[in-house]
Protein backbone atom coordinates (compact mmCIF):
# COMPACT_ATOMS: atom_id res chain seq x y z
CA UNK A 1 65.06 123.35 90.74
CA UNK A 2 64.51 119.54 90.06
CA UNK A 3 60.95 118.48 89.74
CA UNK A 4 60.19 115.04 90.92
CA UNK A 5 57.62 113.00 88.97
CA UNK A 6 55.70 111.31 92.22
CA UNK A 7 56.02 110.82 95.96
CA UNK A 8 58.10 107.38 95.97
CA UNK A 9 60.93 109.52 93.42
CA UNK A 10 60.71 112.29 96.10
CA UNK A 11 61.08 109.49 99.08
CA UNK A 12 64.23 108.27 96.85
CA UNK A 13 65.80 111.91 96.12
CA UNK A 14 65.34 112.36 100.60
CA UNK A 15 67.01 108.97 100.95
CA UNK A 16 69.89 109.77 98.75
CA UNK A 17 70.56 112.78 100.11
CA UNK A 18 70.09 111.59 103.83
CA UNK A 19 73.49 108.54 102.62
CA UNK A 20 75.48 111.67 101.43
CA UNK A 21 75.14 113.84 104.39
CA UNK A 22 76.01 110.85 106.78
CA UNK A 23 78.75 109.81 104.41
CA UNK A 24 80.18 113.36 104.77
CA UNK A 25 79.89 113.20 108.63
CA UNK A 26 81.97 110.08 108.67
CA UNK A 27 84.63 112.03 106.35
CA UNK A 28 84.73 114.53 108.91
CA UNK A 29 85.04 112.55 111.65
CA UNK A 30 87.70 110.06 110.58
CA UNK A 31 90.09 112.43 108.63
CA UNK A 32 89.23 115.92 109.68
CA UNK A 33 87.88 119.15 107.75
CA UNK A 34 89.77 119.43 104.70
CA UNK A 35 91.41 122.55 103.91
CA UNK A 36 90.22 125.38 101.47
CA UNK A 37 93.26 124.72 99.02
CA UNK A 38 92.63 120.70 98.83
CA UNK A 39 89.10 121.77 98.07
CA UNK A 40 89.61 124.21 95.07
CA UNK A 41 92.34 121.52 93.94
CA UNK A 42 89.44 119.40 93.58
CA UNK A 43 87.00 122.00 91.93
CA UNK A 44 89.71 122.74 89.01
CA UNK A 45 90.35 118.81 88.31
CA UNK A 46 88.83 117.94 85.26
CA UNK A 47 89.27 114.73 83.16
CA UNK A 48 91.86 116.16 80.73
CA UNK A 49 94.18 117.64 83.59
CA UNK A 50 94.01 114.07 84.91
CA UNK A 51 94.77 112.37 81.01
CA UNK A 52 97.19 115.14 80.87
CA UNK A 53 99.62 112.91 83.63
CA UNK A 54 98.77 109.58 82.28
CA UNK A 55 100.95 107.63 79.40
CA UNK A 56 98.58 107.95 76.89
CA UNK A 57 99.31 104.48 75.39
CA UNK A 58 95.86 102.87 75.56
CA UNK A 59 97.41 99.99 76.91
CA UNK A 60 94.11 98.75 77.96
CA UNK A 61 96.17 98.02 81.86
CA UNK A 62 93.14 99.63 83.56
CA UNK A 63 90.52 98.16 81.61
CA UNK A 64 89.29 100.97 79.40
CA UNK A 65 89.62 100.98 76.08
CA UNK A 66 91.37 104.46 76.17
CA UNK A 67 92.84 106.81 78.40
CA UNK A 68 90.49 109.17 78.38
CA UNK A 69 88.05 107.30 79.82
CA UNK A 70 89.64 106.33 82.76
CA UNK A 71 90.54 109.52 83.04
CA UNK A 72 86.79 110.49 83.51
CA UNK A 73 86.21 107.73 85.51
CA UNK A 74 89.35 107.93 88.09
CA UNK A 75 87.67 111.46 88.34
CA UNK A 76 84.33 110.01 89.39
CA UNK A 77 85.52 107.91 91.49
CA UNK A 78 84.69 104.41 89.47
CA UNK A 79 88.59 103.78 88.95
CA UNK A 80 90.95 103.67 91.30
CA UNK A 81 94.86 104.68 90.52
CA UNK A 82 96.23 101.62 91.77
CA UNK A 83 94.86 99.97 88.72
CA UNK A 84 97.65 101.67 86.71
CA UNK A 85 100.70 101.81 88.46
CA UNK A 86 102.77 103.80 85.68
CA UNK A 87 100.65 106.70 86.21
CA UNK A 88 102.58 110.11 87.67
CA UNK A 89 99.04 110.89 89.57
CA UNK A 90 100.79 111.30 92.93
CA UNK A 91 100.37 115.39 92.39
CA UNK A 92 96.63 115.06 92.19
């Protein structure tokens, strides 16, 4: 349980919450329920699966000063793959 220190954090957490759910809808409405297979695919991923594909040269290309890190941050969605286009992501 998350306690919330007064009522305008608690009128925050709703508002939050209220963006993800309609965010969701859209996702369902535009590309369809995904299946259970795509969804424990995404469950397992984990930054060092992901650095496990990349070239590991640190070339700087995505703008991170190493791999790892955009590793982690492909994962959370604040890199995209098309930043690094020798990447072998395409089994992701």
């Amino acid at each position: 349980m998350t306690y919330v220190k007064d009522r305008n954090e608690a009128k925050q957490l709703v508002e939050e919450a209220k963006r993800l759910i309609n965010r969701a809808i859209i996702y369902l409405k535009t590309h369809g329920k995904l299946n259970q297979e795509i969804i424990q695919a995404k469950k397992e991923l984990t930054p060092g699966k992901i650095y496990e594909l990349l070239p590991k040269t640190n070339s700087k290309m995505c703008r991170e000063q190493r791999c790892f890190a955009f590793a982690a941050k492909l994962l959370n969605g604040e890199k995209n793959i098309a930043r690094l286009p020798t990447a072998k992501l395409k089994r992701i």
